[in-house]
N, C-alpha and C. Protein backbone atom coordinates (compact mmCIF):
# COMPACT_ATOMS: atom_id res chain seq x y z
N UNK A 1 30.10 57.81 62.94
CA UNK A 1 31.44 57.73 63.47
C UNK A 1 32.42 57.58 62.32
N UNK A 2 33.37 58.21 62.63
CA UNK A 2 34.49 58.18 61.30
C UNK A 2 35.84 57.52 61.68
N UNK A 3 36.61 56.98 60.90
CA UNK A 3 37.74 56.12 61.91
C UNK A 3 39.02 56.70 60.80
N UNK A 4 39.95 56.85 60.86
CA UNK A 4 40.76 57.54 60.39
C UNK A 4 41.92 56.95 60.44
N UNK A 5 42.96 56.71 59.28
CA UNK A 5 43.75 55.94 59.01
C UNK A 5 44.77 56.97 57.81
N UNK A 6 45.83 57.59 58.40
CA UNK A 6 46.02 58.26 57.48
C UNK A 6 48.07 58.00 57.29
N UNK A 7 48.97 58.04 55.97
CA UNK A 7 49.65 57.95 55.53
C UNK A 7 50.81 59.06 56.31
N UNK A 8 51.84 58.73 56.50
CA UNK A 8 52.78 60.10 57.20
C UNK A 8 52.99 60.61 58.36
N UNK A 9 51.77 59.85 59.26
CA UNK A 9 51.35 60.28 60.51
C UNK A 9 53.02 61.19 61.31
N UNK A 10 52.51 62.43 61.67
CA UNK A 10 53.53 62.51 62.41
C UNK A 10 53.21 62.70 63.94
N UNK A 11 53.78 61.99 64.71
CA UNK A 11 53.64 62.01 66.44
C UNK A 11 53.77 63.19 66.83
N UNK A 12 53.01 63.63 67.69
CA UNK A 12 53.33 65.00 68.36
C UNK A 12 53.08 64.77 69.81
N UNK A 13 54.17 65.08 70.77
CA UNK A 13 53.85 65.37 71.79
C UNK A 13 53.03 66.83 72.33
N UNK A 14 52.62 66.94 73.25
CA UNK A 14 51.67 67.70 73.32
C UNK A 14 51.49 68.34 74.89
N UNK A 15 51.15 69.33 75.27
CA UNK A 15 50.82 69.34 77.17
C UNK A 15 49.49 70.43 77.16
N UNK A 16 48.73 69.98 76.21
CA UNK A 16 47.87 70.77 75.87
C UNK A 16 47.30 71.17 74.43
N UNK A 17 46.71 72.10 73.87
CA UNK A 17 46.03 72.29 72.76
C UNK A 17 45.03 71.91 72.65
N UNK A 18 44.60 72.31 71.29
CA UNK A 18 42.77 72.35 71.22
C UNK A 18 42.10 70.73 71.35
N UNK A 19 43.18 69.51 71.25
CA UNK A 19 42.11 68.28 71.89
C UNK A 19 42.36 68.24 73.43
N UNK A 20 43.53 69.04 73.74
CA UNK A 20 43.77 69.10 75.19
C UNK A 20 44.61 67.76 75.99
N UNK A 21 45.33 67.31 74.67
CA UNK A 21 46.38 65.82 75.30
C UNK A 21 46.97 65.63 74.37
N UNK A 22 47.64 64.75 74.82
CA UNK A 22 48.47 63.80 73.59
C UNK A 22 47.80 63.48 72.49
N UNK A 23 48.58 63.10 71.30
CA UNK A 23 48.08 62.90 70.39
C UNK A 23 48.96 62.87 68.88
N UNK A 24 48.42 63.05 67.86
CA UNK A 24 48.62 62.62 66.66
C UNK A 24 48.25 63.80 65.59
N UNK A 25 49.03 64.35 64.77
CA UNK A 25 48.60 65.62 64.29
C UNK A 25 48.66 65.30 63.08
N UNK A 26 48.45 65.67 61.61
CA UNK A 26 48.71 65.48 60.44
C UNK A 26 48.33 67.22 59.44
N UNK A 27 49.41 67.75 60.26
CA UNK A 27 49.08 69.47 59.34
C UNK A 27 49.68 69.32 57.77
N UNK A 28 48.99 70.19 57.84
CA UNK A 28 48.60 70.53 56.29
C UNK A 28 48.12 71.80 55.33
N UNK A 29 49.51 72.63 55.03
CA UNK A 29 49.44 73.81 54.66
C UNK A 29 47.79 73.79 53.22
N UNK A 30 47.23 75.16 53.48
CA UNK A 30 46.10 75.33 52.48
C UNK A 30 46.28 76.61 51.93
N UNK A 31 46.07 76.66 50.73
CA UNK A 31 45.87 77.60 50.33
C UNK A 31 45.05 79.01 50.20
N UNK A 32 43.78 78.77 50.59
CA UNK A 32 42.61 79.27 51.03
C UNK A 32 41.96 78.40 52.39
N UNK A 33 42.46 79.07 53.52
CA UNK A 33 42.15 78.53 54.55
C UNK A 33 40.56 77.70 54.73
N UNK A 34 39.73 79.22 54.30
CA UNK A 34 38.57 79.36 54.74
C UNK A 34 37.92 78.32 53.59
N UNK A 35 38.19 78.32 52.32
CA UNK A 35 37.85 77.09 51.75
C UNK A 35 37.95 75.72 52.21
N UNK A 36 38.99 75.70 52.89
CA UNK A 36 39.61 74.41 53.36
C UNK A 36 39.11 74.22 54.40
N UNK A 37 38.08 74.96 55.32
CA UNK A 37 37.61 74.43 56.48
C UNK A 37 36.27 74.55 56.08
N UNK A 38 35.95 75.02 55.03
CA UNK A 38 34.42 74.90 54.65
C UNK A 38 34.15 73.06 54.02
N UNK A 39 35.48 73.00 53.60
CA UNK A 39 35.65 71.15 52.58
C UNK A 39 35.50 70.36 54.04
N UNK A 40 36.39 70.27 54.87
CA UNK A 40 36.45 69.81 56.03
C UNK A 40 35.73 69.37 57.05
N UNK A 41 35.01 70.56 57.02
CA UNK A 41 33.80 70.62 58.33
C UNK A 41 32.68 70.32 57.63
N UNK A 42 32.12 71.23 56.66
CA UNK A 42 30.63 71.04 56.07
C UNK A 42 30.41 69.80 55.48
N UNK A 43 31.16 69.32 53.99
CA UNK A 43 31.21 68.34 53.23
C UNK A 43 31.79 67.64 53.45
N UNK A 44 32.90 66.97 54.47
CA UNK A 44 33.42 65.94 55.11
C UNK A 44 32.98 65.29 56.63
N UNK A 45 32.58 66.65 56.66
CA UNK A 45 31.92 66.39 58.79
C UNK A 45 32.96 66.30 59.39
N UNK A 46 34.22 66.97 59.36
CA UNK A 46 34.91 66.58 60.91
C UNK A 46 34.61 67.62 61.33
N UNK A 47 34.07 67.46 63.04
CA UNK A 47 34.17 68.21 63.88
C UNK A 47 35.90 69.54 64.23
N UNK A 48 35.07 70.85 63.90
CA UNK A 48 36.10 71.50 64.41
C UNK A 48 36.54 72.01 65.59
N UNK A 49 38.02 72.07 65.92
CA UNK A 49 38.30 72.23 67.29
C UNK A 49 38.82 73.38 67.56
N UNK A 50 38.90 74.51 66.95
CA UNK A 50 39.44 75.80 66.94
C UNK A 50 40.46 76.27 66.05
N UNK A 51 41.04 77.21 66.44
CA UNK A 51 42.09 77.75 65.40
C UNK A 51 42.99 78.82 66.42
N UNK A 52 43.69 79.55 65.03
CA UNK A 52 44.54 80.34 65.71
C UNK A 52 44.87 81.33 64.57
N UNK A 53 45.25 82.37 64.66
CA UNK A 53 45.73 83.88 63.90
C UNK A 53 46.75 84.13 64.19
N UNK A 54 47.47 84.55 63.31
CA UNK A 54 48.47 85.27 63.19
C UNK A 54 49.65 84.80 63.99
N UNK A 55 50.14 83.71 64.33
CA UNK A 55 51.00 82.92 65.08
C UNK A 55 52.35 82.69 64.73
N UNK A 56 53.38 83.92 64.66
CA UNK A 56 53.90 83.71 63.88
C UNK A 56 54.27 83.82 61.87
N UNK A 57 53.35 84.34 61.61
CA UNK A 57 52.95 84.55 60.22
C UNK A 57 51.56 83.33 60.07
N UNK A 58 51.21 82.65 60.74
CA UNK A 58 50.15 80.97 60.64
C UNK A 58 48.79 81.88 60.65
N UNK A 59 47.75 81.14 60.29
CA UNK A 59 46.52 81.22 60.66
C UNK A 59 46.21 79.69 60.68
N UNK A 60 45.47 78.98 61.81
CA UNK A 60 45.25 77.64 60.99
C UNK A 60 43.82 77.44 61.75
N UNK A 61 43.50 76.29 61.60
CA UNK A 61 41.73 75.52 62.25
C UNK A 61 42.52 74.26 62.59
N UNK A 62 41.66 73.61 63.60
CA UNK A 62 42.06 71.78 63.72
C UNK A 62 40.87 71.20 63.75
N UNK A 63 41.19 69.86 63.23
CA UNK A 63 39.38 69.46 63.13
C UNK A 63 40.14 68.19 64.15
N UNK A 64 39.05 67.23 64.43
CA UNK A 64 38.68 66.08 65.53
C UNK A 64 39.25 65.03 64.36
N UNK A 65 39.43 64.07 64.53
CA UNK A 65 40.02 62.84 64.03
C UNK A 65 39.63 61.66 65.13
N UNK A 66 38.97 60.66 64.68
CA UNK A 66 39.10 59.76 65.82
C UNK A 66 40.34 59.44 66.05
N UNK A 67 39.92 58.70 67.86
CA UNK A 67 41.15 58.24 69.05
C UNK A 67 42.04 59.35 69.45
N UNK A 68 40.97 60.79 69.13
CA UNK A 68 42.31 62.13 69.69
C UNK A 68 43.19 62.51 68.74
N UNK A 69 43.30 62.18 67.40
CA UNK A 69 44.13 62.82 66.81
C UNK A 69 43.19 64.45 66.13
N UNK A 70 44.37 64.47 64.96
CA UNK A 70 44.03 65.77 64.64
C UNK A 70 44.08 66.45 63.57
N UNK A 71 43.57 66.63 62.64
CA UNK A 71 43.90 67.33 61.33
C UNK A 71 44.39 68.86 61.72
N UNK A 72 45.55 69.18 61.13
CA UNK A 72 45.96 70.84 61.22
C UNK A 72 45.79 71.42 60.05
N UNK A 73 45.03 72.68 59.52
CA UNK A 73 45.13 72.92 58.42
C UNK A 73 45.68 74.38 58.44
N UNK A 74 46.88 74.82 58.18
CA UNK A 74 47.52 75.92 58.19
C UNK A 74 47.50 77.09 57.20
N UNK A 75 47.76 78.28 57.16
CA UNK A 75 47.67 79.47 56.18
C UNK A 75 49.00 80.25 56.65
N UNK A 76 50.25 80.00 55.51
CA UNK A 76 51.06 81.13 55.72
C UNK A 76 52.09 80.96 55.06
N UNK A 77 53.53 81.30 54.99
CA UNK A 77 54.58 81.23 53.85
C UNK A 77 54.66 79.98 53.26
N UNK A 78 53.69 78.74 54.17
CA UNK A 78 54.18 77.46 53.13
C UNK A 78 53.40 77.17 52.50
N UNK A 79 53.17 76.64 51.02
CA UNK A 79 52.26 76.52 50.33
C UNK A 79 52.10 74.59 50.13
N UNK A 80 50.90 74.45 49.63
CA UNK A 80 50.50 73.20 49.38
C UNK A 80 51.50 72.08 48.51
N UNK A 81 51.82 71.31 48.64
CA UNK A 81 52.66 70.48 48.00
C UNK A 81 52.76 69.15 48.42
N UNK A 82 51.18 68.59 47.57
CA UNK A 82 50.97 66.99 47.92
C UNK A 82 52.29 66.39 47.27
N UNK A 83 52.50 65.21 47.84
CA UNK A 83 53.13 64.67 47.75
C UNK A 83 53.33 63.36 46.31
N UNK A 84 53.05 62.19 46.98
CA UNK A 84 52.90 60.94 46.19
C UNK A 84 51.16 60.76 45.84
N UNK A 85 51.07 59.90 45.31
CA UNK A 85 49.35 58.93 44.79
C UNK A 85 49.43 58.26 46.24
N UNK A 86 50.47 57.71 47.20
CA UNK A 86 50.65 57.12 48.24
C UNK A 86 50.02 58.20 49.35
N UNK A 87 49.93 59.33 49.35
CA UNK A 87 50.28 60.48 50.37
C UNK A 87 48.33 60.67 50.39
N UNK A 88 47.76 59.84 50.97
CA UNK A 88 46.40 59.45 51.74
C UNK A 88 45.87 60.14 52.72
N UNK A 89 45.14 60.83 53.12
CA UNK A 89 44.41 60.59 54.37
C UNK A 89 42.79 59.83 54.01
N UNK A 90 43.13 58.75 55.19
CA UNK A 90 41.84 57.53 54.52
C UNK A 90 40.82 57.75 56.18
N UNK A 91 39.53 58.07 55.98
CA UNK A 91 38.57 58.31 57.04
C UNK A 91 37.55 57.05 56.66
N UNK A 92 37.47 55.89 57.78
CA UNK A 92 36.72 54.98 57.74
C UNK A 92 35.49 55.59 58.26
N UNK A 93 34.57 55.25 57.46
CA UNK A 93 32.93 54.98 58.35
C UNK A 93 32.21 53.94 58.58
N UNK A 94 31.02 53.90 59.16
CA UNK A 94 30.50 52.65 59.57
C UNK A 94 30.12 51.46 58.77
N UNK A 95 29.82 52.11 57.69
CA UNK A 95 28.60 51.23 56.63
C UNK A 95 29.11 52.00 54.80
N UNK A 96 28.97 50.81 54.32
CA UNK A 96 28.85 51.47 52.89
C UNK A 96 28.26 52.70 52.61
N UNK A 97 26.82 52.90 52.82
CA UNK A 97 25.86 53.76 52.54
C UNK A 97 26.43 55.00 53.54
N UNK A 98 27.44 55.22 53.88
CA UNK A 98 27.50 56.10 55.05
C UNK A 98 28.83 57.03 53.76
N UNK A 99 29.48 56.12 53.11
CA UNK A 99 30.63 56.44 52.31
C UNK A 99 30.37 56.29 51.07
N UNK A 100 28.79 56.65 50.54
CA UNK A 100 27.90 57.08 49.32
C UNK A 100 27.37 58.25 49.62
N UNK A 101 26.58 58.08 50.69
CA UNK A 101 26.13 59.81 51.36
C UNK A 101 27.59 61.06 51.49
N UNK A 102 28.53 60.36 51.99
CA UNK A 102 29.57 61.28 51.96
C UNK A 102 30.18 62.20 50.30
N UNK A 103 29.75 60.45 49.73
CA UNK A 103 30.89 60.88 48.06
C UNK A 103 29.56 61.77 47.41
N UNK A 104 28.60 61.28 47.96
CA UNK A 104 27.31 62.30 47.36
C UNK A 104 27.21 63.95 47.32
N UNK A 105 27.40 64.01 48.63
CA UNK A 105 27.77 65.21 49.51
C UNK A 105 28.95 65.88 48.63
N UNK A 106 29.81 65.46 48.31
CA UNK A 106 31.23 65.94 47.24
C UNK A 106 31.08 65.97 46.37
N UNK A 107 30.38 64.97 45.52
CA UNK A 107 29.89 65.10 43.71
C UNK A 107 29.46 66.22 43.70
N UNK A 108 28.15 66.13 44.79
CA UNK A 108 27.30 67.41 44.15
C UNK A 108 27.87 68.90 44.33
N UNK A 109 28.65 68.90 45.38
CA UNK A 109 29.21 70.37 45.85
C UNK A 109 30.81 70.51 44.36
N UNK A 110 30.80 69.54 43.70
CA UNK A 110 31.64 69.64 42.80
C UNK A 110 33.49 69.53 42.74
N UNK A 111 33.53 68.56 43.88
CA UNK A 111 34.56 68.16 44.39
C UNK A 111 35.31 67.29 43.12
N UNK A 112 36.65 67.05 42.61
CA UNK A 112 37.07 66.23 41.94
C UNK A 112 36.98 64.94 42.77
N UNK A 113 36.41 63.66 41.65
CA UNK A 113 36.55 62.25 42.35
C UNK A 113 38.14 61.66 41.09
N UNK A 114 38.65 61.16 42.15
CA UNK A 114 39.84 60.64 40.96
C UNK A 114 40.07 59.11 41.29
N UNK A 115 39.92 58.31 39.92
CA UNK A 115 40.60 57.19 40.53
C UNK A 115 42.26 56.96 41.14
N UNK A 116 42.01 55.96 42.37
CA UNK A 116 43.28 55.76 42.73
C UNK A 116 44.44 54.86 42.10
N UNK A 117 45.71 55.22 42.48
CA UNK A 117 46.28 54.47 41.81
C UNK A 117 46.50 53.17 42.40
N UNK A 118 46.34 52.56 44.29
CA UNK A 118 46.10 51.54 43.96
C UNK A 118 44.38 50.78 44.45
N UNK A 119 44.29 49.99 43.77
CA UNK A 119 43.63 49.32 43.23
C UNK A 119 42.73 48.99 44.53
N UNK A 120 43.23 48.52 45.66
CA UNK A 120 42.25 48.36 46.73
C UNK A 120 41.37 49.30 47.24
N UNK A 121 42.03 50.42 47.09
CA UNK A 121 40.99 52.10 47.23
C UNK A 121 39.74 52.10 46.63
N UNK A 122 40.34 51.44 45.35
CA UNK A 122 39.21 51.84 44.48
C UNK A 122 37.78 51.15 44.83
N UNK A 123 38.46 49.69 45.06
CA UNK A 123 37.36 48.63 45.78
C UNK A 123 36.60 48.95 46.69
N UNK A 124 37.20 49.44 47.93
CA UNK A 124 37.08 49.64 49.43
C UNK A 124 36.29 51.63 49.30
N UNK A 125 36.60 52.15 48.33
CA UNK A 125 36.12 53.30 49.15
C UNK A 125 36.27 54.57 47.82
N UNK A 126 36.24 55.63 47.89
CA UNK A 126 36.14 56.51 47.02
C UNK A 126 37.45 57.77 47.71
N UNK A 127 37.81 58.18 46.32
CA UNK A 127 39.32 58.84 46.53
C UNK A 127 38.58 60.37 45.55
N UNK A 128 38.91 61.27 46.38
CA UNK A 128 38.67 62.95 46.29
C UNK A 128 39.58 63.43 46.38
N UNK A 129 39.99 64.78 45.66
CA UNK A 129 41.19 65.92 46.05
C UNK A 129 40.32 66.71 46.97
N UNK A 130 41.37 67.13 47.49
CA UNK A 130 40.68 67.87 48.37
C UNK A 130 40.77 69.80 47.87
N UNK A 131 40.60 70.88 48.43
CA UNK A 131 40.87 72.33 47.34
C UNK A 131 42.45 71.86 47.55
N UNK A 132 43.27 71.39 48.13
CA UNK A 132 44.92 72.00 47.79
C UNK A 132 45.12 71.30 47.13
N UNK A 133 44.63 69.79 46.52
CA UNK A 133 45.10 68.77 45.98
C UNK A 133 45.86 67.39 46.29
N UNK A 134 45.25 67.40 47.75
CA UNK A 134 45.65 66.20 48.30
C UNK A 134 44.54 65.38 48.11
N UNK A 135 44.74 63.93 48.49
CA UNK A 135 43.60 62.96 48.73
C UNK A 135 42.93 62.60 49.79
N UNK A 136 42.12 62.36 49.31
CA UNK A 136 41.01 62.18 50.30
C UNK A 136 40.36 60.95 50.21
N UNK A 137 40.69 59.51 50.88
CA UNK A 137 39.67 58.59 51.05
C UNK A 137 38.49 58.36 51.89
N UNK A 138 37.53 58.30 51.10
CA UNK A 138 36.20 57.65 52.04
C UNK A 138 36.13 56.41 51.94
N UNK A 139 35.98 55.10 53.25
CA UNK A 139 35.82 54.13 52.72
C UNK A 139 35.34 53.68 54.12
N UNK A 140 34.62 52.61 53.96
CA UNK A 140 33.97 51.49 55.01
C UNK A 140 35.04 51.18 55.43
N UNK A 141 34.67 51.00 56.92
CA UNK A 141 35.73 50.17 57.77
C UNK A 141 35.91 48.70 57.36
N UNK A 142 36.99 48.14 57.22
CA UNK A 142 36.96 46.69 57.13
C UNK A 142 35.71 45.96 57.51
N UNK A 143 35.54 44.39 57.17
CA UNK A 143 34.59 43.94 57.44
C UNK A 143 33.01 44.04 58.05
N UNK A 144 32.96 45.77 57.24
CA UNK A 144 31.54 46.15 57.99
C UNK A 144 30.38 45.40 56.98
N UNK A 145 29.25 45.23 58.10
CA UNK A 145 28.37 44.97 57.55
C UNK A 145 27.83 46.37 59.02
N UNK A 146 28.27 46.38 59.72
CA UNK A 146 27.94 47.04 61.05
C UNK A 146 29.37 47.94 61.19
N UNK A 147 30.53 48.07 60.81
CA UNK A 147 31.31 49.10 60.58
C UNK A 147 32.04 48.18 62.07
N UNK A 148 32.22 49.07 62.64
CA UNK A 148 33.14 49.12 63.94
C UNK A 148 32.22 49.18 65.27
N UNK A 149 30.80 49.43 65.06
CA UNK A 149 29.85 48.91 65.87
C UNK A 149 30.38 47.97 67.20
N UNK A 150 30.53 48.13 68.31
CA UNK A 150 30.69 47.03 69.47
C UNK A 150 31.83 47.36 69.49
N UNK A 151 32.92 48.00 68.83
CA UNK A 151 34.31 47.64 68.98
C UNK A 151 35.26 48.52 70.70
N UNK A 152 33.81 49.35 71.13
CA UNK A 152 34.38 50.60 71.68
C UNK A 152 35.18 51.78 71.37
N UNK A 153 36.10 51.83 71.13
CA UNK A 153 37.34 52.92 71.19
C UNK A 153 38.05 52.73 69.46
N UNK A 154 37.43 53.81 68.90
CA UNK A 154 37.64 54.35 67.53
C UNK A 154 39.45 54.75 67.74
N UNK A 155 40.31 53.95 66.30
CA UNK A 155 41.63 53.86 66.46
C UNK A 155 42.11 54.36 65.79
N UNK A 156 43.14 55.28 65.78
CA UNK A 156 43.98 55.84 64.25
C UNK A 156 45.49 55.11 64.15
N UNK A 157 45.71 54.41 63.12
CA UNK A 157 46.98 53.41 63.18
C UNK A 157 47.63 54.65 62.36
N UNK A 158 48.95 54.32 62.47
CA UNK A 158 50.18 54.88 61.73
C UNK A 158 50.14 54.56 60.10
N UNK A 159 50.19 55.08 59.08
CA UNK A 159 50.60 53.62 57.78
C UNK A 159 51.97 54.34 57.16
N UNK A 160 52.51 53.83 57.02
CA UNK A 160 53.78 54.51 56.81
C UNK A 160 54.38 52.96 55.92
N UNK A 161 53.90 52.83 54.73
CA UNK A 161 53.85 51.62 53.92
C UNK A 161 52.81 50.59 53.64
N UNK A 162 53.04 49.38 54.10
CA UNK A 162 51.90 48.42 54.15
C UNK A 162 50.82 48.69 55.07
N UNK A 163 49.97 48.49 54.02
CA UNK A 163 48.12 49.19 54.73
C UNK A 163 47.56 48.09 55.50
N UNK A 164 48.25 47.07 55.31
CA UNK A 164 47.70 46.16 56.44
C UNK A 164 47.64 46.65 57.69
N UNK A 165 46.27 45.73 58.57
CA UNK A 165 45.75 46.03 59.69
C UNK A 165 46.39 45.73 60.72
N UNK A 166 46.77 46.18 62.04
CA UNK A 166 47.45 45.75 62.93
C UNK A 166 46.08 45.31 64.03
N UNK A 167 46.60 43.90 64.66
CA UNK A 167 45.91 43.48 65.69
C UNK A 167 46.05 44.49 67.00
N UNK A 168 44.73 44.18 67.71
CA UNK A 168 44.68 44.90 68.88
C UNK A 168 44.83 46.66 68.86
């Protein structure tokens, strides 16, 4: 299970699409689509939820995000342009060893690992570019020894500044 916590979040209303509800989107122009859903799906594991052609000038894929959100990864006049060292998408997993198998999975396929700039990342989890040059955190869910185990219902919070955890 992957829990997802990502920087920028933008709200999207919705009356439909490929999770089929409401939800939470975080697109993200690529440069080489098909690279970018090979990083995504194969060597990251998110489940993909379809795509679309030619939409406008778009081609894009969406992958699964826990609690219903959604990664968008787009192909067309806009090009890649990460942002800040701040500008995150952070995917919790259950267990340490779950976010060694992952960074494993990326070393070897020859992924850049970069240290972060801050300092708790570095502690908590491992920071990747991804092909456009955004980041990519892997990291254990808070206080796992068991991850999020028992908790039920996998959550995606907003962070839009302080990474602190919100109750409930």
């Amino acid at each position: 299970m992957i829990w997802c916590r990502a920087a920028a979040w933008a709200s999207v209303a919705k009356s439909g699409g490929p999770a089929g509800g409401g939800g939470k989107v975080r697109a993200r122009p690529a440069r080489d689509l098909a690279r970018s859903t090979r990083f995504y799906r194969d060597l990251v594991g998110l489940p993909s939820l379809g795509g679309f052609e030619n939409h406008d000038g778009y081609d894009g894929v969406f992958f699964a995000l826990p609690g219903g959100a959604e990664l968008e990864l787009t192909a067309g006049p806009a090009r890649p342009a990460p942002s800040t060292d701040e500008d995150l998408l952070v995917l919790y997993v259950q267990t340490p060893a779950q976010v060694a198998a992952i960074g494993a999975r990326l070393t070897a396929a020859g992924v850049t690992r970069i240290p972060n700039r801050n300092p708790y990342w570095n502690r908590s989890g491992l920071t990747f570019l991804d092909p456009d040059g955004y980041r990519l955190v892997i990291a254990a869910a808070p206080g796992t020894s068991g991850g999020l185990e028992g908790q039920g219902q996998v959550v995606v919070d907003q962070a839009d500044g302080d990474r602190a955890f919100a109750d409930g």
